[in-house]
N, C-alpha and C. Protein backbone atom coordinates (compact mmCIF):
# COMPACT_ATOMS: atom_id res chain seq x y z
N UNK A 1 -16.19 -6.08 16.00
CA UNK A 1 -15.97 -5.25 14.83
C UNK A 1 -14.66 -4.48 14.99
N UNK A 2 -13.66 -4.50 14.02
CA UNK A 2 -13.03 -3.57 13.88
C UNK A 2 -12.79 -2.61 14.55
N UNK A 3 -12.00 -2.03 14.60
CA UNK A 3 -11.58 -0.21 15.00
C UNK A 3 -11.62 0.84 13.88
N UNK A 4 -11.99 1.76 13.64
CA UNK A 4 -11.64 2.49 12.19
C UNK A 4 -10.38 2.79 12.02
N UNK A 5 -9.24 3.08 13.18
CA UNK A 5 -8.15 3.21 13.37
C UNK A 5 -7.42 2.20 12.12
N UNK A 6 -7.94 0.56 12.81
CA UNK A 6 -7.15 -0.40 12.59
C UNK A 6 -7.84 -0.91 10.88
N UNK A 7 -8.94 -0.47 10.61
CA UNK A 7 -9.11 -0.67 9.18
C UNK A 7 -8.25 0.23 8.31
N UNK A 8 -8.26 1.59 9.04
CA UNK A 8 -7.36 2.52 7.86
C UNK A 8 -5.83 2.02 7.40
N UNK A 9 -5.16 1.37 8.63
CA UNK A 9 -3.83 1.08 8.91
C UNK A 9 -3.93 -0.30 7.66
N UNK A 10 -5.15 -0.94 7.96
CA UNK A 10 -4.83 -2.67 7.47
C UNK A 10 -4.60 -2.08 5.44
N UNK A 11 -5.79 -1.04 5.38
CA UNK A 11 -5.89 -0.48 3.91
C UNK A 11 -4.46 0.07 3.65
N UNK A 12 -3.61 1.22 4.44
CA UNK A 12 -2.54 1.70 4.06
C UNK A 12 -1.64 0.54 4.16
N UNK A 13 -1.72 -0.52 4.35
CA UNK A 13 -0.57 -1.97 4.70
C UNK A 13 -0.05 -2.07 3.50
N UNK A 14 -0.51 -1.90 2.16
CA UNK A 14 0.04 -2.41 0.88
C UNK A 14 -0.11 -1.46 0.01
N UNK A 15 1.43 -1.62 -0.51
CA UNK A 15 2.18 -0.90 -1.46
C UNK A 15 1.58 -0.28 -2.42
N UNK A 16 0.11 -1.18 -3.19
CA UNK A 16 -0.32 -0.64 -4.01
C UNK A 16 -1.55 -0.04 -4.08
N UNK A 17 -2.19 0.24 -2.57
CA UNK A 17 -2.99 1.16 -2.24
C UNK A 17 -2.49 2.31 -1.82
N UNK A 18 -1.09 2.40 -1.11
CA UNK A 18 -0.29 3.99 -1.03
C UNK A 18 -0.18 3.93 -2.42
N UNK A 19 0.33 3.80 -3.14
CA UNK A 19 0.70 4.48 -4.61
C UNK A 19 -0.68 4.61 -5.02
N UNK A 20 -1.93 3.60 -5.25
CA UNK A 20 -3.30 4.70 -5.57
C UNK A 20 -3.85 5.99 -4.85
N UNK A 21 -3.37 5.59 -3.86
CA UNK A 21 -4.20 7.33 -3.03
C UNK A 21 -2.92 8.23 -3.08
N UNK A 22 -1.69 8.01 -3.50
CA UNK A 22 -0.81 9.03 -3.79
C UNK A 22 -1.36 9.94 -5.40
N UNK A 23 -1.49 9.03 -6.81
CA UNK A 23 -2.12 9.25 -7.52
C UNK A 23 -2.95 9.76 -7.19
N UNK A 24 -3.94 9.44 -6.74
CA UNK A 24 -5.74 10.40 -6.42
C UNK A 24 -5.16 11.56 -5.69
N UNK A 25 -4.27 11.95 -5.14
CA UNK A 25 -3.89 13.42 -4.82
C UNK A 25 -4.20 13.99 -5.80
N UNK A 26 -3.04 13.91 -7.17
CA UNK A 26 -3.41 15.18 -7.99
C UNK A 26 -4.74 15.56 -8.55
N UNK A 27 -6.08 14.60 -8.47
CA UNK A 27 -7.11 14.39 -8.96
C UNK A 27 -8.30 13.44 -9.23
N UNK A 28 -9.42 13.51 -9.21
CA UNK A 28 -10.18 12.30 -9.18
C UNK A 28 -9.53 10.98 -10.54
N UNK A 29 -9.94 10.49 -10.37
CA UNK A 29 -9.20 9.07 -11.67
C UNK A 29 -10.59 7.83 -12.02
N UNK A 30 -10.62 7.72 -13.58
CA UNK A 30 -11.48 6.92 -13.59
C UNK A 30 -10.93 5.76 -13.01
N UNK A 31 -11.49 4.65 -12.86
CA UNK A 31 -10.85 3.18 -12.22
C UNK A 31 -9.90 2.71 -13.39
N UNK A 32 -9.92 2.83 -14.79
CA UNK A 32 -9.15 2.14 -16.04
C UNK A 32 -8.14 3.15 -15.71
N UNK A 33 -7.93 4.33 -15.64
CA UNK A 33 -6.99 5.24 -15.46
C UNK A 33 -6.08 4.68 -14.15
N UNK A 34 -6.46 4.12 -12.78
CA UNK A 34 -5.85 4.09 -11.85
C UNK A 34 -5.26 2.72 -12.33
N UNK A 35 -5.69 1.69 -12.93
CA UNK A 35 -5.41 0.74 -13.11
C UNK A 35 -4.07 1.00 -14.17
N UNK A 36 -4.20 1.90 -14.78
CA UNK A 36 -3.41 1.72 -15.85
C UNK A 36 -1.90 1.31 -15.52
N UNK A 37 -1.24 2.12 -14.47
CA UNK A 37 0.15 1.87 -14.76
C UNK A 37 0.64 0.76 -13.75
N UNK A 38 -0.23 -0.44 -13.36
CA UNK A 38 0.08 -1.43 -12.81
C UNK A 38 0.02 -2.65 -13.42
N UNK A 39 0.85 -3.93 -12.86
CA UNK A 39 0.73 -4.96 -14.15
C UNK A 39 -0.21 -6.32 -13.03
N UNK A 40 -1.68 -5.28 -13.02
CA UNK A 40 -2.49 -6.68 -12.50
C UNK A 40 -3.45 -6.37 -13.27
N UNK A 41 -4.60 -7.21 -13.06
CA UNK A 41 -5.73 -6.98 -13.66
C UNK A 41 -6.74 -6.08 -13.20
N UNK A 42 -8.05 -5.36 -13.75
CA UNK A 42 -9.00 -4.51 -13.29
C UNK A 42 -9.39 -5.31 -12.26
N UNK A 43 -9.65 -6.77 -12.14
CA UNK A 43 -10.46 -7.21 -11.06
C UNK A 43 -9.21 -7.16 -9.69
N UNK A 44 -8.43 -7.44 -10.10
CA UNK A 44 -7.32 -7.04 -8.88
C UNK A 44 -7.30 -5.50 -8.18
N UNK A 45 -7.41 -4.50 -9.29
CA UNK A 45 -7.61 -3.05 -9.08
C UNK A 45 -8.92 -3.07 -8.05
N UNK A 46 -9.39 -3.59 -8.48
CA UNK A 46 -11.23 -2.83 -7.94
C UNK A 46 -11.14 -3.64 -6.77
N UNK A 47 -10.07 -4.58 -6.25
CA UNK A 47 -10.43 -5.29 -5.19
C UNK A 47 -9.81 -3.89 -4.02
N UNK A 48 -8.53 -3.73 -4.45
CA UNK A 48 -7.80 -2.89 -3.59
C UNK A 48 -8.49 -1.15 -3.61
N UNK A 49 -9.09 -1.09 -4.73
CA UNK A 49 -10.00 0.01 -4.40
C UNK A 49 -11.24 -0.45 -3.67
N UNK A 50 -11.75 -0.99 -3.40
CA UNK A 50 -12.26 -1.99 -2.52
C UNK A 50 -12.30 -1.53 -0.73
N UNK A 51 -11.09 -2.23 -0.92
CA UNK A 51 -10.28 -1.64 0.48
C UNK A 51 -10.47 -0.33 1.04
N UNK A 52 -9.92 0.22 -0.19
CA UNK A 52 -9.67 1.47 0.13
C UNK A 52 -11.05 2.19 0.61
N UNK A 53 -12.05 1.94 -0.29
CA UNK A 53 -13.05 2.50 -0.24
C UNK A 53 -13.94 2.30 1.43
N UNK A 54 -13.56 1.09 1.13
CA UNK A 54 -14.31 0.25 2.67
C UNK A 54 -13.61 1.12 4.37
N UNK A 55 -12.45 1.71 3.91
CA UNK A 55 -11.94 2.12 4.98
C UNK A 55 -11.94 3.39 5.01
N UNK A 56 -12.94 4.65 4.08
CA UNK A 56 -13.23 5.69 4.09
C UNK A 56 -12.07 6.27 3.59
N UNK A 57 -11.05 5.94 2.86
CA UNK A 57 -10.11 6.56 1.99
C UNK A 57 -10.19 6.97 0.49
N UNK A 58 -11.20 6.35 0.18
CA UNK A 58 -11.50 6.91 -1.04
C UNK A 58 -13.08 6.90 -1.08
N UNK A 59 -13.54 7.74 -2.13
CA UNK A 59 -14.86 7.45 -2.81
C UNK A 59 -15.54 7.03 -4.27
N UNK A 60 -16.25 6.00 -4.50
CA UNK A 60 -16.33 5.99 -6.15
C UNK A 60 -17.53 6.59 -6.25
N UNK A 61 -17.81 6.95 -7.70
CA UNK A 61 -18.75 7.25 -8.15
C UNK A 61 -19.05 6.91 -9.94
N UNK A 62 -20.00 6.52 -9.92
CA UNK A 62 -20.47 6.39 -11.15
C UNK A 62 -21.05 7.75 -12.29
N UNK A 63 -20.66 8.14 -13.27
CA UNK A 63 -20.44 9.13 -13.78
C UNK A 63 -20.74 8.58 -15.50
N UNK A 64 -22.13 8.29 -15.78
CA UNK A 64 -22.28 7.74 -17.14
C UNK A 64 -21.75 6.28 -16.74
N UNK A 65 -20.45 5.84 -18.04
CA UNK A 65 -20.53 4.87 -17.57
C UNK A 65 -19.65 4.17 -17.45
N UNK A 66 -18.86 5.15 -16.81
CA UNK A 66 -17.55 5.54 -15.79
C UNK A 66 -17.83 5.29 -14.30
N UNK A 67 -16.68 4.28 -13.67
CA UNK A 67 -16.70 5.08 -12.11
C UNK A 67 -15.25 5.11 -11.89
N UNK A 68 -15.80 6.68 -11.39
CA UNK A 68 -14.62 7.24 -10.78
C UNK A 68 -14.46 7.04 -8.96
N UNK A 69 -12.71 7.68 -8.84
CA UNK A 69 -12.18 7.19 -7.53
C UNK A 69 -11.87 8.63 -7.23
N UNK A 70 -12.74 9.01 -6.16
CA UNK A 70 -11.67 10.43 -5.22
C UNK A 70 -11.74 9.86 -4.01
N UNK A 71 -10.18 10.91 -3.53
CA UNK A 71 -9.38 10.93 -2.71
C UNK A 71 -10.17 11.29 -1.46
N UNK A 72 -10.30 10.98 -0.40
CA UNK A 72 -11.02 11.05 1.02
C UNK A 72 -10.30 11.65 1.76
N UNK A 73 -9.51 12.95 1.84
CA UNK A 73 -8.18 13.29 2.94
C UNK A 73 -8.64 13.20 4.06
N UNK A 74 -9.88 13.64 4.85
CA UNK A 74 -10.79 13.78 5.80
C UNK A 74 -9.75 12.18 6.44
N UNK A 75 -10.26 11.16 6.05
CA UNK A 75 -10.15 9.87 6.36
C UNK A 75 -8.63 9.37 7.14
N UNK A 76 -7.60 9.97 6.28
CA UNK A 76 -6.52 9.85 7.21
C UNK A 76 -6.43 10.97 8.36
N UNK A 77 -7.14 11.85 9.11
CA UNK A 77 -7.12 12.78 9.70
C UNK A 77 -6.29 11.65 10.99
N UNK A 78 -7.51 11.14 11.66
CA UNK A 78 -7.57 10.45 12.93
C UNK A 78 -6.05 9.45 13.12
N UNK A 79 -5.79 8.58 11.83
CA UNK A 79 -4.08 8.04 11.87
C UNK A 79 -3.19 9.49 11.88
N UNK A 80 -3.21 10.60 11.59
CA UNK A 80 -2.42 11.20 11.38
C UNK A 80 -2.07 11.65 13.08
N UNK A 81 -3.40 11.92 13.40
CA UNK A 81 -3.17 12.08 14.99
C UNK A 81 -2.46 11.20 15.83
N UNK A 82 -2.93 9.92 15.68
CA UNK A 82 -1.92 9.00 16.11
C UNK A 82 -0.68 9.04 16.04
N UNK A 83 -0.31 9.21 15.02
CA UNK A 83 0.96 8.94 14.44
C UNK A 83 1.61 10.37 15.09
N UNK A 84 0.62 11.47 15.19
CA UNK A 84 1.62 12.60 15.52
C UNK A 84 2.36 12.15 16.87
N UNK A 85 0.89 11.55 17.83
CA UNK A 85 1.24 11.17 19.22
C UNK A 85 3.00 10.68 19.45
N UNK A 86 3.17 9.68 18.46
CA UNK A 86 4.46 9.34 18.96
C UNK A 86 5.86 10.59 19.06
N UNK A 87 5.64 11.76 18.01
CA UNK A 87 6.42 13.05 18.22
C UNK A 87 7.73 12.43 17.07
N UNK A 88 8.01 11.82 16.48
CA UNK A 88 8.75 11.55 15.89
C UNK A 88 8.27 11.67 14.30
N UNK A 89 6.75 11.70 13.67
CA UNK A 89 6.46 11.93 12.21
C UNK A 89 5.68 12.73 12.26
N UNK A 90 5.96 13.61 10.94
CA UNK A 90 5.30 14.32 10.31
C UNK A 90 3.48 13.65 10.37
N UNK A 91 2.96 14.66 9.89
CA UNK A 91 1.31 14.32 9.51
C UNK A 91 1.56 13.31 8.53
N UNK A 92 1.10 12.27 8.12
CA UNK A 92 0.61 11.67 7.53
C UNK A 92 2.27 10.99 6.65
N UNK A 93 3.21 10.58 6.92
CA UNK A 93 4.09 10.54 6.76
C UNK A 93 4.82 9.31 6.60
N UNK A 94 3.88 8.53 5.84
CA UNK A 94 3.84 7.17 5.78
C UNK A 94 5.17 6.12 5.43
N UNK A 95 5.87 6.95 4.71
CA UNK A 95 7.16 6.05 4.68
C UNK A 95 8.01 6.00 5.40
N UNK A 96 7.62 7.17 6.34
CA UNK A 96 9.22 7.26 7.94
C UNK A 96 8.21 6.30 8.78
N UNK A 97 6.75 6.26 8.49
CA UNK A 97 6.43 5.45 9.77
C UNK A 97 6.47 3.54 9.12
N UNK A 98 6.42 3.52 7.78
CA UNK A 98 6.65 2.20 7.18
C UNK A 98 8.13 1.33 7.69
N UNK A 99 8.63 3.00 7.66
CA UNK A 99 10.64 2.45 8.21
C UNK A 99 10.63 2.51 9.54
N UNK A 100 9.94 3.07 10.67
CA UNK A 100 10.07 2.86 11.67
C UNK A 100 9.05 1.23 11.85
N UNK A 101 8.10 0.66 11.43
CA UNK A 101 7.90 -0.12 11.77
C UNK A 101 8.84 -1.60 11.01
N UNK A 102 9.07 -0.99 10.18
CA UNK A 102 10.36 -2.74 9.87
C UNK A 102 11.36 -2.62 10.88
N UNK A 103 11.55 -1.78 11.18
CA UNK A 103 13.23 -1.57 12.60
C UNK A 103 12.40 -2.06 13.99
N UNK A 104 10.98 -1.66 14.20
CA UNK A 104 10.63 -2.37 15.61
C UNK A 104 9.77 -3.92 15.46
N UNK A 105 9.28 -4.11 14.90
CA UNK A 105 8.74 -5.16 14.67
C UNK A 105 9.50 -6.08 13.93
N UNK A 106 9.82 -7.60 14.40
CA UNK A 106 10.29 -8.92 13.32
C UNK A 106 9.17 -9.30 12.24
N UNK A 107 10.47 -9.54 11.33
CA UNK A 107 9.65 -9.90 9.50
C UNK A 107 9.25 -11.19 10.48
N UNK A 108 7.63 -11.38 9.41
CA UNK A 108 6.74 -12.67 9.44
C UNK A 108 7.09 -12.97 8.09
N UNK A 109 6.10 -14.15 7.92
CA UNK A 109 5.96 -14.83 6.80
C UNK A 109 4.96 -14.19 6.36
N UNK A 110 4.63 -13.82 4.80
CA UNK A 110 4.12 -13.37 4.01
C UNK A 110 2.71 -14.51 4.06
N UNK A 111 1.06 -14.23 4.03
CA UNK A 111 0.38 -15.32 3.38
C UNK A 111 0.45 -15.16 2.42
């Protein structure tokens, strides 16, 4: 099984799960709302909220007959620690550590 470490990291891996849990900062979001300003489909949305959810970064809830998405901050606690370890990022500071990992690691091939 997994690490929780390494599930949070695999969830923050793509672009368009940082930009949903950046959104869910200012506030909970129904799922049509989070979906809105992207050009995939709801079933694409709910996969990556999905993710998210699966890796304790977010929470849904059903609300009538609505479900909504909040933000889990609790959840990045433990990466943030990590990440402090190295002494070079901020808490939770995901785009200096996105740019430090393209400069140490070689591009793969995309699946």
């Amino acid at each position: 099984m997994a690490h929780p470490l390494d599930i949070v990291f695999a969830a923050l891996a793509d672009p368009t799960r940082r930009q949903i849990l950046s959104m869910l900062l200012e506030d909970d979001m129904a799922v049509t709302d989070v979906a809105d300003p992207f050009d995939m489909s709801l079933a694409a949305i709910s996969k990556h909220l999905g993710i998210l959810a699966g890796a304790g970064l977010i929470s849904q809830e059903k609300r009538g007959r609505v479900k909504w998405c909040k933000l889990e901050p609790d959840a990045l606690r433990d990466a943030s620690i990590w990440m402090q370890g190295f002494g070079q990022f901020e808490a939770v500071n995901l785009d200096a550590f996105e740019r430090f990992l393209a400069q140490e690691l070689p591009p793969r091939d995309h699946e």
